[in-house]
Protein backbone atom coordinates (compact mmCIF):
# COMPACT_ATOMS: atom_id res chain seq x y z
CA UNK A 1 -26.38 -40.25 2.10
CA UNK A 2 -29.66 -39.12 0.76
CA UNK A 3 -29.14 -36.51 -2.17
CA UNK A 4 -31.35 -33.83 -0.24
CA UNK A 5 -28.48 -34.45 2.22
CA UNK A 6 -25.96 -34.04 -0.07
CA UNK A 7 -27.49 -30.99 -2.10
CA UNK A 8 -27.79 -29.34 1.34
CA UNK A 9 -24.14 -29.97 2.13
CA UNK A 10 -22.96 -28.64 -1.11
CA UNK A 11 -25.69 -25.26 -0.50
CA UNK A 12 -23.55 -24.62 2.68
CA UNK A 13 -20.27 -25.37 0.73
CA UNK A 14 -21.53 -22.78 -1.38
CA UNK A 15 -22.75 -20.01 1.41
CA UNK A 16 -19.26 -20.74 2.68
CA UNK A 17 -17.30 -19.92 -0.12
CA UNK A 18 -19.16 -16.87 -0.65
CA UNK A 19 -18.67 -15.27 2.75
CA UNK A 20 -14.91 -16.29 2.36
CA UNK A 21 -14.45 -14.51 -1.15
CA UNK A 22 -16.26 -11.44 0.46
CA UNK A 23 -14.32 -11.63 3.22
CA UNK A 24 -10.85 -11.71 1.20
CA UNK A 25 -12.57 -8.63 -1.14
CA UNK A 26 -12.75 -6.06 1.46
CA UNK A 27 -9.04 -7.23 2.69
CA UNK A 28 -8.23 -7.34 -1.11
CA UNK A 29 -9.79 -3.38 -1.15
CA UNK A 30 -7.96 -2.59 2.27
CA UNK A 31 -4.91 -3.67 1.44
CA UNK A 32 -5.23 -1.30 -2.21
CA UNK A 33 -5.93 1.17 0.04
CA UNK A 34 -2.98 1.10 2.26
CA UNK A 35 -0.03 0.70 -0.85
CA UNK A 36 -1.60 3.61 -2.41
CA UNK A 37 -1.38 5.45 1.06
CA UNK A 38 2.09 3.70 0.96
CA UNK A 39 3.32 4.93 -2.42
CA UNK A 40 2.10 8.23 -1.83
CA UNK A 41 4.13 8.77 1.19
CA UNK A 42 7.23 7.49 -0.35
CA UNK A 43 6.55 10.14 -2.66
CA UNK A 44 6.67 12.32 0.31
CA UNK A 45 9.71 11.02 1.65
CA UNK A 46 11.26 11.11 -1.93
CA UNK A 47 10.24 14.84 -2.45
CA UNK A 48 11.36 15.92 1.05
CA UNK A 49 14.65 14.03 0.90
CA UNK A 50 15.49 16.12 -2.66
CA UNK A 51 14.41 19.11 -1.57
CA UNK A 52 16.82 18.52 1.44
CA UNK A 53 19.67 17.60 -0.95
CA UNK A 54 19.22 20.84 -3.01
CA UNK A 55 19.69 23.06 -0.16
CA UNK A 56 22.69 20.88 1.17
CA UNK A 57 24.47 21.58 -2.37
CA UNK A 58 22.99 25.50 -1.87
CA UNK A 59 25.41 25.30 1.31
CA UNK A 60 28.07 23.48 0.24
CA UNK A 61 28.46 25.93 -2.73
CA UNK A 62 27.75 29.02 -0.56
CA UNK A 63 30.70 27.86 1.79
CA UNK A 64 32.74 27.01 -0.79
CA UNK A 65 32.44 30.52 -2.11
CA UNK A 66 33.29 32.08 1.05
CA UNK A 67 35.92 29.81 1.59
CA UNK A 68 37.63 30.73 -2.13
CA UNK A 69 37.48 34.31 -1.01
């Protein structure tokens, strides 16, 4: 092999693995994007579920007060 041959060979090597890494950046950035959507709605979920529990105990205490009476 000739070493224009092999210089050109290692230029498309090159080309190659740039494409690739830009490819797995914007997956990399997609990805970010989606746990932080994630997260956020677990913090949703987390929120929603308390705020459920705290009128469950509201109830349970208002019942047991009637029930005492």
């Amino acid at each position: 092999m000739s070493t224009e041959h092999l210089f050109s060979e290692l230029q498309l090597a090159v080309q190659r693995l740039l494409e690739k890494n830009q490819q797995l950046t914007s997956q990399l950035t997609q990805l970010q994007e989606q746990h932080e959507l994630l997260q956020l709605d677990a913090l949703e979920k987390d929120e929603q579920q308390e705020q459920l529990q705290q009128k469950m105990q509201t109830l349970l205490t208002t019942l047991s007060d009637a029930a005492g009476r």
